[in-house]
PDB file of N, CA and C in Angstrom:
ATOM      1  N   UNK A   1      33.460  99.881 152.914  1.00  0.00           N
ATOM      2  CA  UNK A   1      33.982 100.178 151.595  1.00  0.00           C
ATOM      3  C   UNK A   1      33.449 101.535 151.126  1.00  0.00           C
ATOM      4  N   UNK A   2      34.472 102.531 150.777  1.00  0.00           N
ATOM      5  CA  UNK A   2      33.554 103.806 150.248  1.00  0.00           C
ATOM      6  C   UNK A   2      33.404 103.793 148.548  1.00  0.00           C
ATOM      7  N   UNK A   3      32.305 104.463 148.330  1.00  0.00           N
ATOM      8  CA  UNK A   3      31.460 104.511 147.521  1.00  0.00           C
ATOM      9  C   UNK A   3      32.674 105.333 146.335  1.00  0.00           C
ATOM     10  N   UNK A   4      33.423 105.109 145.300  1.00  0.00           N
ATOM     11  CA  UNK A   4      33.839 105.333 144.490  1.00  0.00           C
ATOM     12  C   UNK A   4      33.104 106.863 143.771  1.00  0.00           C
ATOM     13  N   UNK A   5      31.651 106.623 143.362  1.00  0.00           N
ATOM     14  CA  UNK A   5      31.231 107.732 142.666  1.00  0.00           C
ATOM     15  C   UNK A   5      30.588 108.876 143.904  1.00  0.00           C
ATOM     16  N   UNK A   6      30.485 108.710 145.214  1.00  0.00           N
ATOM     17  CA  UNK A   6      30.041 109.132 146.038  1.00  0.00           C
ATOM     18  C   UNK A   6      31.738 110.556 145.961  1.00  0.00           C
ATOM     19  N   UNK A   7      33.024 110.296 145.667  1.00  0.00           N
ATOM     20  CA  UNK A   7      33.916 111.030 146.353  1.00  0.00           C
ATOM     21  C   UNK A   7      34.390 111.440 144.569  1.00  0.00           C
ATOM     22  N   UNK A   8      34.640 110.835 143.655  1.00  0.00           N
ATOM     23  CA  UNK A   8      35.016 111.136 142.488  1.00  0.00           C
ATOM     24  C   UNK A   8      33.958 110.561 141.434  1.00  0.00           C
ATOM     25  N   UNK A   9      33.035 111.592 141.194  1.00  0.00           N
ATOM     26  CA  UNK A   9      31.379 110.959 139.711  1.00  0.00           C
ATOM     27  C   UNK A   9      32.315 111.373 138.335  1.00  0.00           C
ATOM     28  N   UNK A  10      33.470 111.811 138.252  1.00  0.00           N
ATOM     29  CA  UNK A  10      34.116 112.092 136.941  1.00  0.00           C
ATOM     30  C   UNK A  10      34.917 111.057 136.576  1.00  0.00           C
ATOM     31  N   UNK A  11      35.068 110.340 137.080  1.00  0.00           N
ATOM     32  CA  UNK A  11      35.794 108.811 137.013  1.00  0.00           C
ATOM     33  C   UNK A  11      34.971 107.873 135.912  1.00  0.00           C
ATOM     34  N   UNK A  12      35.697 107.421 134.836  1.00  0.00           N
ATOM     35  CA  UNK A  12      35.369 106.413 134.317  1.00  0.00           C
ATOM     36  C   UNK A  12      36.223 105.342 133.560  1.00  0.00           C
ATOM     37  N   UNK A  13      35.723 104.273 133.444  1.00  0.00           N
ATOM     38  CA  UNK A  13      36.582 103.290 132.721  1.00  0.00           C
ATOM     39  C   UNK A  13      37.599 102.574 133.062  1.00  0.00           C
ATOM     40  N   UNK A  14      38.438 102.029 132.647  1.00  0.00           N
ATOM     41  CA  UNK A  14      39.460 101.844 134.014  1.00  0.00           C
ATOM     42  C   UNK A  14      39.905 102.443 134.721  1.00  0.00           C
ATOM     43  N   UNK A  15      39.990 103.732 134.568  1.00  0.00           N
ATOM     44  CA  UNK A  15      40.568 104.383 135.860  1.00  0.00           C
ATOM     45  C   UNK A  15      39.446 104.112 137.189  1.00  0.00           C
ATOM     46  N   UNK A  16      38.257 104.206 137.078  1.00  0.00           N
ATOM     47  CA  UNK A  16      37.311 104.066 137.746  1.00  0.00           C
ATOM     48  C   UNK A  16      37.476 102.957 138.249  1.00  0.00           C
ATOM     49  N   UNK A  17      37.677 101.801 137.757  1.00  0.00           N
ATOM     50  CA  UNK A  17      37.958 100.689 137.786  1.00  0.00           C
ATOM     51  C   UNK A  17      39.086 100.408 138.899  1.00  0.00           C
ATOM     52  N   UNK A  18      40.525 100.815 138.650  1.00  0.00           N
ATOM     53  CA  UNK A  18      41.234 100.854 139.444  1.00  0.00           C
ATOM     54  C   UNK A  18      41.788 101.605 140.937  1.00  0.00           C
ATOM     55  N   UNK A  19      40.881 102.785 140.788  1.00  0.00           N
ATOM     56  CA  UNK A  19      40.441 103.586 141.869  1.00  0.00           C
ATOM     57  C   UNK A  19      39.235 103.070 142.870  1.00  0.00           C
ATOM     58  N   UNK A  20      38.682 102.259 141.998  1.00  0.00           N
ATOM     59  CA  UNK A  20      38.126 101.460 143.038  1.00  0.00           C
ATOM     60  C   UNK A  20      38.210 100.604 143.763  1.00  0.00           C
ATOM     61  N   UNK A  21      39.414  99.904 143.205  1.00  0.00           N
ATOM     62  CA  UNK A  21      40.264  98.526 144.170  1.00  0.00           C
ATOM     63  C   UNK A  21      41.392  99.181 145.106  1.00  0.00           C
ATOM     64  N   UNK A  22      41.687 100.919 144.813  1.00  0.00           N
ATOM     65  CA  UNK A  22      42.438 101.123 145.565  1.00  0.00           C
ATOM     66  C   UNK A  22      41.708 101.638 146.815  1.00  0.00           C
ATOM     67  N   UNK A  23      40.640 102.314 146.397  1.00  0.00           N
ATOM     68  CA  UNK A  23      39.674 102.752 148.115  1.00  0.00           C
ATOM     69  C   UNK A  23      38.792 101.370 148.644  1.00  0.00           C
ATOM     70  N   UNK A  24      38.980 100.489 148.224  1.00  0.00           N
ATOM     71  CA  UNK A  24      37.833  99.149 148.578  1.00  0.00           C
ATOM     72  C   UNK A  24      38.497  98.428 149.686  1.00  0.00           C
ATOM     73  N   UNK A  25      39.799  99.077 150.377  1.00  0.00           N
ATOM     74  CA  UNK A  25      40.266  98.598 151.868  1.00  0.00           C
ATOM     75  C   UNK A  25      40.339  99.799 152.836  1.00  0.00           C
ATOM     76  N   UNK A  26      39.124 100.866 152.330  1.00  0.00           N
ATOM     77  CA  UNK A  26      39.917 102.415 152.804  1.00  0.00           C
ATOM     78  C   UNK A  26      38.171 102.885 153.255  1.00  0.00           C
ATOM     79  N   UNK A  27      38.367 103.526 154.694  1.00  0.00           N
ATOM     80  CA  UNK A  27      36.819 103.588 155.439  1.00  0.00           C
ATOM     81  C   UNK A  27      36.548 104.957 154.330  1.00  0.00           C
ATOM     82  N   UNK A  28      35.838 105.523 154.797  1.00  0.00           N
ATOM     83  CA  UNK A  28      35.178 107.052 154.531  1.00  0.00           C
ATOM     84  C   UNK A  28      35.914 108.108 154.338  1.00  0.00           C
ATOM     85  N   UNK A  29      36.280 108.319 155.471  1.00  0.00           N
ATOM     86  CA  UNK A  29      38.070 109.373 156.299  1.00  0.00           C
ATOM     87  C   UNK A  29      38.667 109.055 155.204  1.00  0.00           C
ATOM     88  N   UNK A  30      39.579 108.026 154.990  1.00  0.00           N
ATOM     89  CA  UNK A  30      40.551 107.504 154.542  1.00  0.00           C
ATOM     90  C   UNK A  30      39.881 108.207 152.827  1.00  0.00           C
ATOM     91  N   UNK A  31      39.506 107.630 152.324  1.00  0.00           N
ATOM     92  CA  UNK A  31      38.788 108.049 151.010  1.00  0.00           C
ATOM     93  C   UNK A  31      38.470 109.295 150.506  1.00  0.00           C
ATOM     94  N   UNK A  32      38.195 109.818 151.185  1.00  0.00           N
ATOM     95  CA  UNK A  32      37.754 111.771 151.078  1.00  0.00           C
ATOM     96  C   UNK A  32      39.561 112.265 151.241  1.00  0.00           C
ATOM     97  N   UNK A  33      40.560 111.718 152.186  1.00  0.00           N
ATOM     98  CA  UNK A  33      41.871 112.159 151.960  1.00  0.00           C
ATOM     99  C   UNK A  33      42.312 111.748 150.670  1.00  0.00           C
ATOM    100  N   UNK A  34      42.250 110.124 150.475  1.00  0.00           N
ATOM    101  CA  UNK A  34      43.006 109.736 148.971  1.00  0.00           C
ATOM    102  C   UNK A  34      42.623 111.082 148.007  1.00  0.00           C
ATOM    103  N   UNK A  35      41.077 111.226 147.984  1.00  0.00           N
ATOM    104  CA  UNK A  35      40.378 111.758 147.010  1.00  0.00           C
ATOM    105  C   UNK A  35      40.879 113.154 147.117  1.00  0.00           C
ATOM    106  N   UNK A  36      40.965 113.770 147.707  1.00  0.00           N
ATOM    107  CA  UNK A  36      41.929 115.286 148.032  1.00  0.00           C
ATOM    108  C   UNK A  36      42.888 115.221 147.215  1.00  0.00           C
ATOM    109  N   UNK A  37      43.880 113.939 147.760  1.00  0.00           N
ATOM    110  CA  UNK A  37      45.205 114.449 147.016  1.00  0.00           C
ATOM    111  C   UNK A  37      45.479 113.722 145.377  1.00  0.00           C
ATOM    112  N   UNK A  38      44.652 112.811 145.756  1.00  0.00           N
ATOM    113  CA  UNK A  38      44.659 112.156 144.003  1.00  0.00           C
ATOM    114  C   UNK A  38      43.911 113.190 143.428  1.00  0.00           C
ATOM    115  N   UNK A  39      43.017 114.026 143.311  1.00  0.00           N
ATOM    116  CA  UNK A  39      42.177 114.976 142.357  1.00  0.00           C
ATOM    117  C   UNK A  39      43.689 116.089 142.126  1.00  0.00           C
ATOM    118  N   UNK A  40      44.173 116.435 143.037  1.00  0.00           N
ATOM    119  CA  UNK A  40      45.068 117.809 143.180  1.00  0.00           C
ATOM    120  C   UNK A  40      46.796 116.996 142.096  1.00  0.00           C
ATOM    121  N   UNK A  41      46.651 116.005 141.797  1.00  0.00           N
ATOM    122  CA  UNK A  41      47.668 115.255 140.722  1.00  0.00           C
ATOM    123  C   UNK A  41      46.925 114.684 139.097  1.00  0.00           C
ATOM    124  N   UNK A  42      45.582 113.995 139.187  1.00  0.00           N
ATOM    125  CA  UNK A  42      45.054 113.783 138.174  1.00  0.00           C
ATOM    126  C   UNK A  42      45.401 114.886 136.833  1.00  0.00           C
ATOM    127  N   UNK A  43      45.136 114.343 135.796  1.00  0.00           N
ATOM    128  CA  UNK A  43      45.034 114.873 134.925  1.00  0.00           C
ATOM    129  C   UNK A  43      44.154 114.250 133.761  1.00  0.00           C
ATOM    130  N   UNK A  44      42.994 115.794 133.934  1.00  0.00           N
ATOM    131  CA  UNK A  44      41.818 115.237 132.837  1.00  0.00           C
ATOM    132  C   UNK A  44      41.861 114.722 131.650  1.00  0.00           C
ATOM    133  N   UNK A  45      41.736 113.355 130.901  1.00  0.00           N
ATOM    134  CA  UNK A  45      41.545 113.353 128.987  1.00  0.00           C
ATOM    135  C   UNK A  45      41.606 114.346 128.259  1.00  0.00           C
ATOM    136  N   UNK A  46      40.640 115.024 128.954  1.00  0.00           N
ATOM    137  CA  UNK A  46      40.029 115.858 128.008  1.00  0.00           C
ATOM    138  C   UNK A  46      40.849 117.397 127.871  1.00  0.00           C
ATOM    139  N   UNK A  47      42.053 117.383 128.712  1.00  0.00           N
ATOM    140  CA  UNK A  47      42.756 118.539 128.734  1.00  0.00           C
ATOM    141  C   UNK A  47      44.074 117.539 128.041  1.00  0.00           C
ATOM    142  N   UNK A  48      44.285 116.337 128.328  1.00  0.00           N
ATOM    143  CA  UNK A  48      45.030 115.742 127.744  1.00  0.00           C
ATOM    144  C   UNK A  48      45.203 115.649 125.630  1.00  0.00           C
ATOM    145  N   UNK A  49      43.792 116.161 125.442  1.00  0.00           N
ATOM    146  CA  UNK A  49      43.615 115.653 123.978  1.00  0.00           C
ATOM    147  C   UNK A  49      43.801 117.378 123.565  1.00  0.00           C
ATOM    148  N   UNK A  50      42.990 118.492 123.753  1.00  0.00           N
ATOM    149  CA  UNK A  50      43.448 119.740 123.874  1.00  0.00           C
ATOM    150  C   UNK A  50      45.070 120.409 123.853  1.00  0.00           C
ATOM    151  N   UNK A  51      46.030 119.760 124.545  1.00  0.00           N
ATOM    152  CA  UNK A  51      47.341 119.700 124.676  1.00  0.00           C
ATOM    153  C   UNK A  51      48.168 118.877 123.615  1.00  0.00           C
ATOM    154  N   UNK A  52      47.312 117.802 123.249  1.00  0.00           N
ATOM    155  CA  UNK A  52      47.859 117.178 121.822  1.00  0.00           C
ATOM    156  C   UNK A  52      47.409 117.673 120.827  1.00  0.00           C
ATOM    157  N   UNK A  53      46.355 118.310 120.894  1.00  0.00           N
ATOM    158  CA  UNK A  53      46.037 119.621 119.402  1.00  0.00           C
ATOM    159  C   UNK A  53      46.896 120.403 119.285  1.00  0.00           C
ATOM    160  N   UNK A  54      47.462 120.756 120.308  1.00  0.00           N
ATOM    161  CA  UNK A  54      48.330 122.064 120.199  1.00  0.00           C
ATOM    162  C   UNK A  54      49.268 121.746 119.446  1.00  0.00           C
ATOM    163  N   UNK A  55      49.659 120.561 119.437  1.00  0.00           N
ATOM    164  CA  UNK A  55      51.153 119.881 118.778  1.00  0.00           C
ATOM    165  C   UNK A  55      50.654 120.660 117.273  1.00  0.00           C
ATOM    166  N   UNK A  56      49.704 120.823 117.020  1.00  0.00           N
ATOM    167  CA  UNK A  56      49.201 120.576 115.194  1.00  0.00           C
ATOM    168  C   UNK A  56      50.105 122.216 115.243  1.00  0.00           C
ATOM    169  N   UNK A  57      49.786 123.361 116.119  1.00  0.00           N
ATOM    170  CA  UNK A  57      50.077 124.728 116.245  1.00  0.00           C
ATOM    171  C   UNK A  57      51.487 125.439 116.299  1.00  0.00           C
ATOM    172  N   UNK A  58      51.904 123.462 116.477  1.00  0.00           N
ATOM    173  CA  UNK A  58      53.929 124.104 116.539  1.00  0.00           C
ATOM    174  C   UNK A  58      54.010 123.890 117.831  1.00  0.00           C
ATOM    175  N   UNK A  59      53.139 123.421 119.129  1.00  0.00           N
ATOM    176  CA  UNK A  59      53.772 123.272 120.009  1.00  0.00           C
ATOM    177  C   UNK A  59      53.428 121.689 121.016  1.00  0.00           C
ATOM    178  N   UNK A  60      53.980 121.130 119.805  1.00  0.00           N
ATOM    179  CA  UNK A  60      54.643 119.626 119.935  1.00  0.00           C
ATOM    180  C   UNK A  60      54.976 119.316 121.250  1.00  0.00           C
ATOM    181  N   UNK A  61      54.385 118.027 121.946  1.00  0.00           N
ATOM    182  CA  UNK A  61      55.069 117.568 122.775  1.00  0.00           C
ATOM    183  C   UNK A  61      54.374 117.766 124.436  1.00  0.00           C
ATOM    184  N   UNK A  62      53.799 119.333 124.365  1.00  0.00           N
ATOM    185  CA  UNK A  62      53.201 119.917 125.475  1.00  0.00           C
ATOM    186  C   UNK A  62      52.078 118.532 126.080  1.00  0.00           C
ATOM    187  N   UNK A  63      52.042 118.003 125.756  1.00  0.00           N
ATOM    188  CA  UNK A  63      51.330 116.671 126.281  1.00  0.00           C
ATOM    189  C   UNK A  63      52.099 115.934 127.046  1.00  0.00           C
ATOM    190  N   UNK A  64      52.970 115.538 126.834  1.00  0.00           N
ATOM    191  CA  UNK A  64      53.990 114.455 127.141  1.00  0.00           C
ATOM    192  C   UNK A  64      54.644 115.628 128.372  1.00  0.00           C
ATOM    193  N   UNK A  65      54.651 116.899 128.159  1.00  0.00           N
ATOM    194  CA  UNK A  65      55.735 117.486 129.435  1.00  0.00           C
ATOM    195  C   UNK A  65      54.486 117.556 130.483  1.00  0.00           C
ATOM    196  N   UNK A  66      53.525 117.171 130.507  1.00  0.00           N
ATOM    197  CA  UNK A  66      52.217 117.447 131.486  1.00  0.00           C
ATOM    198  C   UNK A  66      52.151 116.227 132.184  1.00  0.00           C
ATOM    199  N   UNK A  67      52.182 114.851 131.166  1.00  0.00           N
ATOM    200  CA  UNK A  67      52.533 113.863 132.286  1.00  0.00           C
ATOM    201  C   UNK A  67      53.756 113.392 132.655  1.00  0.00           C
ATOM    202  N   UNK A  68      54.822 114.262 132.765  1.00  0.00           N
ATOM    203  CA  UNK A  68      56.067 114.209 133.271  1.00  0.00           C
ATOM    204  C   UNK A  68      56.953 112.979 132.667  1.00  0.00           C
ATOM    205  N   UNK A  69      57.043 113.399 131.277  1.00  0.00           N
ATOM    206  CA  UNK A  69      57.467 112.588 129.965  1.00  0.00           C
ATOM    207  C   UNK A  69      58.572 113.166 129.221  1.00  0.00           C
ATOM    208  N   UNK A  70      59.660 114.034 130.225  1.00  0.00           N
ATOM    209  CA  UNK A  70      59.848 115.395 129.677  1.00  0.00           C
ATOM    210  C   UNK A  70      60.943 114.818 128.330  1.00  0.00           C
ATOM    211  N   UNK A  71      61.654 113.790 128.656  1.00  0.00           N
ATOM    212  CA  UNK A  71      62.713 113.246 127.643  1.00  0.00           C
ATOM    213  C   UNK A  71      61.849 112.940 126.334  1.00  0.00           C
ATOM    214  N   UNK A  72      60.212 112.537 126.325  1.00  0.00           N
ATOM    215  CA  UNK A  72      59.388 112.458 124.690  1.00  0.00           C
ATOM    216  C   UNK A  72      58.945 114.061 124.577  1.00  0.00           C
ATOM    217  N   UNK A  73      58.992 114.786 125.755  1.00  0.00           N
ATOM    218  CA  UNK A  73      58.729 116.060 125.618  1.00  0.00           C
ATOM    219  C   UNK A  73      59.387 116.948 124.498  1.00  0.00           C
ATOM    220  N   UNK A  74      61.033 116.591 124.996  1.00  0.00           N
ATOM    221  CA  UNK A  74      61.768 117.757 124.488  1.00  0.00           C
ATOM    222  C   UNK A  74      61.992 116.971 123.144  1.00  0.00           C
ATOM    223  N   UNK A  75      61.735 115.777 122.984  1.00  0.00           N
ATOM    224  CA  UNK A  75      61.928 114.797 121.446  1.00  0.00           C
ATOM    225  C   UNK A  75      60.632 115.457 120.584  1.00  0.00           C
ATOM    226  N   UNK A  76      59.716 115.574 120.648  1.00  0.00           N
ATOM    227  CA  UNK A  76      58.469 115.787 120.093  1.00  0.00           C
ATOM    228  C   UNK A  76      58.411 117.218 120.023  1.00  0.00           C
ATOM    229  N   UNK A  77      59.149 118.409 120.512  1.00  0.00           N
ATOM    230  CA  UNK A  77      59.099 119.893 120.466  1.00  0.00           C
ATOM    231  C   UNK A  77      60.364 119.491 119.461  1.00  0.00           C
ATOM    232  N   UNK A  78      61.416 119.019 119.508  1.00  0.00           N
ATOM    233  CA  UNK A  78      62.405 119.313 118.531  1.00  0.00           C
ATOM    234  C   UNK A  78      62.242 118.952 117.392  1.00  0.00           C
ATOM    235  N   UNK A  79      61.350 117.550 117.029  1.00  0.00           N
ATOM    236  CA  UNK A  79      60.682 116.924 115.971  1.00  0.00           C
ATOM    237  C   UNK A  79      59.591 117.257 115.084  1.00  0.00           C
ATOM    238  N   UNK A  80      58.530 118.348 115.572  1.00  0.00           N
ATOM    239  CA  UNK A  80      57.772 118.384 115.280  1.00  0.00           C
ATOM    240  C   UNK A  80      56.869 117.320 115.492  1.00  0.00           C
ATOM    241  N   UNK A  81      56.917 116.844 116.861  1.00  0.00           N
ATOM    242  CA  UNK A  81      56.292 115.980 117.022  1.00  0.00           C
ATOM    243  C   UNK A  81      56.434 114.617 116.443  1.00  0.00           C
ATOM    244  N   UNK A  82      57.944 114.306 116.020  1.00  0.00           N
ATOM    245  CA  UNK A  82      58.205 113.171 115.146  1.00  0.00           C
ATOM    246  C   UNK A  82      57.759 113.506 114.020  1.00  0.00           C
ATOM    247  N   UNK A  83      57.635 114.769 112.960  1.00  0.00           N
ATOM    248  CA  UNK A  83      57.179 114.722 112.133  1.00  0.00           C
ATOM    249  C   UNK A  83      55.230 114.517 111.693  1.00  0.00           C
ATOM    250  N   UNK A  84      54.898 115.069 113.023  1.00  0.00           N
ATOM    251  CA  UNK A  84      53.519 114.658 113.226  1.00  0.00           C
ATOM    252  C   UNK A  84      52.986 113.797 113.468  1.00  0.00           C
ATOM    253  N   UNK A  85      53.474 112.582 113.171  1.00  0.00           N
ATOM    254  CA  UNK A  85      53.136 110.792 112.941  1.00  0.00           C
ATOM    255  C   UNK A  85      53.131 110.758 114.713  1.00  0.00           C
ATOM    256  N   UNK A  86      53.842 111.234 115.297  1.00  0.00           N
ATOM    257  CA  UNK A  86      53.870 110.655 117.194  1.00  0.00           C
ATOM    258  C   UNK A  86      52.712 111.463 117.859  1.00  0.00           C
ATOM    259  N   UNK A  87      52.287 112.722 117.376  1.00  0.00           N
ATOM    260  CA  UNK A  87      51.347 113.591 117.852  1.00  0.00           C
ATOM    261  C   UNK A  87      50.181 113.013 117.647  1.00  0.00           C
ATOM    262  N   UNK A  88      49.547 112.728 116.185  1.00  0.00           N
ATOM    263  CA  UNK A  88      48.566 111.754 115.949  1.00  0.00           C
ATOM    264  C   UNK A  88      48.782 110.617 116.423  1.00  0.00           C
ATOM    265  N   UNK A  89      49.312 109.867 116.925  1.00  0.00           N
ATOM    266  CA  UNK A  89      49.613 108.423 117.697  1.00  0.00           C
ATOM    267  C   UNK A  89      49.202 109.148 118.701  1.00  0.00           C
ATOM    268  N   UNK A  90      49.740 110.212 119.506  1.00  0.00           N
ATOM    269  CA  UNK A  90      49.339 110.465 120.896  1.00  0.00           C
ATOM    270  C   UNK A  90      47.455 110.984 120.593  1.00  0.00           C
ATOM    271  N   UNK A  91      47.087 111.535 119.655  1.00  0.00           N
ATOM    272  CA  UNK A  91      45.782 112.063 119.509  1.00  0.00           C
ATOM    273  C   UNK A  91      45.039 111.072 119.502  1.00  0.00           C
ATOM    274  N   UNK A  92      45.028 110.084 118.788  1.00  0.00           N
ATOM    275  CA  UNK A  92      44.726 108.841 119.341  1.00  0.00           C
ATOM    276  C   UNK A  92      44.179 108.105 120.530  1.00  0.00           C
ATOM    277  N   UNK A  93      46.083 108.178 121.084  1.00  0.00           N
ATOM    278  CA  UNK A  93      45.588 107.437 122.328  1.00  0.00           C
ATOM    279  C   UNK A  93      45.504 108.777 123.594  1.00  0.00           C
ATOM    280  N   UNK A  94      45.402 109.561 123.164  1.00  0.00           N
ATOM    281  CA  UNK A  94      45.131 110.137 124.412  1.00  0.00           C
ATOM    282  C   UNK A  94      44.453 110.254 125.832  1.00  0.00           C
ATOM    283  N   UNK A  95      43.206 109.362 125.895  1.00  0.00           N
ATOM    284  CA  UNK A  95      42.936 108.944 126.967  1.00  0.00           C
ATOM    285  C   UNK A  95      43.817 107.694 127.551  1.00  0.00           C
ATOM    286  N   UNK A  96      44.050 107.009 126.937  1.00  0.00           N
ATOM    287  CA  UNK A  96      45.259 105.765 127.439  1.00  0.00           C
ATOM    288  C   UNK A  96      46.398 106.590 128.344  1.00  0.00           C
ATOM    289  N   UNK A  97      47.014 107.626 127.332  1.00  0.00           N
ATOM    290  CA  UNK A  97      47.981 108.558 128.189  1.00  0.00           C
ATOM    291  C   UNK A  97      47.689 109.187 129.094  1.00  0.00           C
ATOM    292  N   UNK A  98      46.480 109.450 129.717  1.00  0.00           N
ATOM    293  CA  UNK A  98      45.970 110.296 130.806  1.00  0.00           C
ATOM    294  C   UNK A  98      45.666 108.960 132.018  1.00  0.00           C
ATOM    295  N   UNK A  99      45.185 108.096 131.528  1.00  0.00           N
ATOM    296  CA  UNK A  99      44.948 106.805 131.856  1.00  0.00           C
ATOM    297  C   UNK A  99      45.876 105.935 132.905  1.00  0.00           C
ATOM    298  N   UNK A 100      46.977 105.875 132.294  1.00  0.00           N
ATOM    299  CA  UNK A 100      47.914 105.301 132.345  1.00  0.00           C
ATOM    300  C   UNK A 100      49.042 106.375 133.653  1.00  0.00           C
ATOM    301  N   UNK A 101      49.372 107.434 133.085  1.00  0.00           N
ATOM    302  CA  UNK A 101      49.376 108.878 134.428  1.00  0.00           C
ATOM    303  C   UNK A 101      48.576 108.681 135.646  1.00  0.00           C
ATOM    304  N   UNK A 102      47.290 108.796 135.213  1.00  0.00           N
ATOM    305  CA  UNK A 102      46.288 108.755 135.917  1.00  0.00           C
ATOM    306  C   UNK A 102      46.394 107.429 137.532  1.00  0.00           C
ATOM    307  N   UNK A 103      46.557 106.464 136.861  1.00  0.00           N
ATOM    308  CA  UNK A 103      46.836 105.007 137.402  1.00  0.00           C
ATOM    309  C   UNK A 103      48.142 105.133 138.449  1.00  0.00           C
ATOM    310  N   UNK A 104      49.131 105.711 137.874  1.00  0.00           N
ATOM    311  CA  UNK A 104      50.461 105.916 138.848  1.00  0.00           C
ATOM    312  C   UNK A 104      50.413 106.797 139.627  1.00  0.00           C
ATOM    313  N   UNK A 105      49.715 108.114 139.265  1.00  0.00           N
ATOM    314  CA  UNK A 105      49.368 108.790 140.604  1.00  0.00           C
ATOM    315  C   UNK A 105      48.519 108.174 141.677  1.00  0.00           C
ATOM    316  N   UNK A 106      47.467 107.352 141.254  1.00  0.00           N
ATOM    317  CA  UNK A 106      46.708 106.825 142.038  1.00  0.00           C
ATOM    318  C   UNK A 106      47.401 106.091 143.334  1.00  0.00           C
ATOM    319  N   UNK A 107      48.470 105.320 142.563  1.00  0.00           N
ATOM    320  CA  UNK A 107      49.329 104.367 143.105  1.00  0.00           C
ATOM    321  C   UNK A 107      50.094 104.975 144.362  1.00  0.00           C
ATOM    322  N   UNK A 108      50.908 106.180 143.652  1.00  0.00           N
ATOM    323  CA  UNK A 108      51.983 106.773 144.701  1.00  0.00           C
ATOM    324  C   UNK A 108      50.890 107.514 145.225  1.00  0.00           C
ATOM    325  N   UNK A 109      49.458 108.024 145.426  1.00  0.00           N
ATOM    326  CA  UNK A 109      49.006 108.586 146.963  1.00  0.00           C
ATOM    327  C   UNK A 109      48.696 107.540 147.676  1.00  0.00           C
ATOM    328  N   UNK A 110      48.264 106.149 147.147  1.00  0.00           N
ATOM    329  CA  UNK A 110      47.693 105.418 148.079  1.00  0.00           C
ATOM    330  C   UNK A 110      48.767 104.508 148.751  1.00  0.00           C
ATOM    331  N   UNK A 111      50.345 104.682 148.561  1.00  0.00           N
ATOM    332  CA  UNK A 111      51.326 104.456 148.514  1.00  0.00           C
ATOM    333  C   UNK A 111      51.980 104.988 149.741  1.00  0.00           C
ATOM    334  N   UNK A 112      51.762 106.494 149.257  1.00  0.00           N
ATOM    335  CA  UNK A 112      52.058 107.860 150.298  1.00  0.00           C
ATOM    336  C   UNK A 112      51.189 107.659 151.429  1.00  0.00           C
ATOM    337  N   UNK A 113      49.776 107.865 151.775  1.00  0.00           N
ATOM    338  CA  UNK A 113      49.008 107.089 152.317  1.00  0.00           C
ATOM    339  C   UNK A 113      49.481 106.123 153.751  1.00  0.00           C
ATOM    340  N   UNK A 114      49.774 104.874 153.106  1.00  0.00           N
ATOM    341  CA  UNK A 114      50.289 103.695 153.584  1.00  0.00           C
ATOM    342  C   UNK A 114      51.446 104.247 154.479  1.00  0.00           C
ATOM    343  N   UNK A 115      52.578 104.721 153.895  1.00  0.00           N
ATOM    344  CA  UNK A 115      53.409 105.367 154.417  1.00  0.00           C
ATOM    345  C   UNK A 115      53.601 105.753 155.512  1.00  0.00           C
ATOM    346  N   UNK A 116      52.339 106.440 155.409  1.00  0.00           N
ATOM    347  CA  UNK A 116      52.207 107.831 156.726  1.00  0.00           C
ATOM    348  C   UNK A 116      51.367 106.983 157.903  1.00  0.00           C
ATOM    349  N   UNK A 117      51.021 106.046 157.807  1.00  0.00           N
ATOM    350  CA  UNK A 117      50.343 104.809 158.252  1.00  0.00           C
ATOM    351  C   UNK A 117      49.058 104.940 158.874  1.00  0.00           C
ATOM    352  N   UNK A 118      48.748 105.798 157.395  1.00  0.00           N
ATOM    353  CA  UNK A 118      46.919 106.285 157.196  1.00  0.00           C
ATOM    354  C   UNK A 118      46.043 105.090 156.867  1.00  0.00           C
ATOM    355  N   UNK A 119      46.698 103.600 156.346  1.00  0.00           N
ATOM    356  CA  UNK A 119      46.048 102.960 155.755  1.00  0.00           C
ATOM    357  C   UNK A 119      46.820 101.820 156.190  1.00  0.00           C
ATOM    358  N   UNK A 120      45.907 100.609 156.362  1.00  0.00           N
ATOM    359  CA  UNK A 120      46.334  99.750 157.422  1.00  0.00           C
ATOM    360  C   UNK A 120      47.286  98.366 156.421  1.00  0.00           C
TER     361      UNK A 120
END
């Protein structure tokens, strides 16, 4: 089983959580690849909450087009963000939204992975 904080120490919470049930059938090899290509798709909170400030600046939405949301994208640039009320909902939850991204990329490399019949 490889060591979760040994290949990704910026991991926490559930994502950590669920990145760990996805390398916990995956040797060493296998794990240092997931970890390659899941880091090179992730997307940090903390650039996630930065990108929902911006909404406050007039440029609404730039959150949602980062995790490939582009239909709340172009709703939230034309809205003003719904009138602000969806931007603060996203300021909010903004780690959930990185979270939640976060989780499906995980999915489709270890997916991709499997595929390529890297993973048994």
């Amino acid at each position: 089983m490889a060591n979760v904080f040994h290949f990704m120490p910026d991991l926490d919470g559930e994502e950590l959580a669920y990145v760990n049930v996805l390398l916990a059938s995956m040797d060493d090899a296998q794990a240092q690849q997931f970890t390659l290509m899941y880091r090179a798709r992730r997307k940090d909170p903390q650039m996630m909450l930065i990108l929902t400030l911006l909404g406050f600046l007039g440029l609404a939405g730039i959150q949602r087009f980062v995790i490939n949301q582009i239909g709340m994208g172009i709703l939230y640039f034309l809205t003003g963000g719904l009138c602000y009320v969806g931007t603060i909902i996203d300021l909010v939850n903004y780690r959930k939204l990185a979270n939640e991204y976060n989780q499906r990329q995980a999915y489709e490399v270890a997916s991709l992975m499997r595929s390529m019949g890297q993973l048994g």
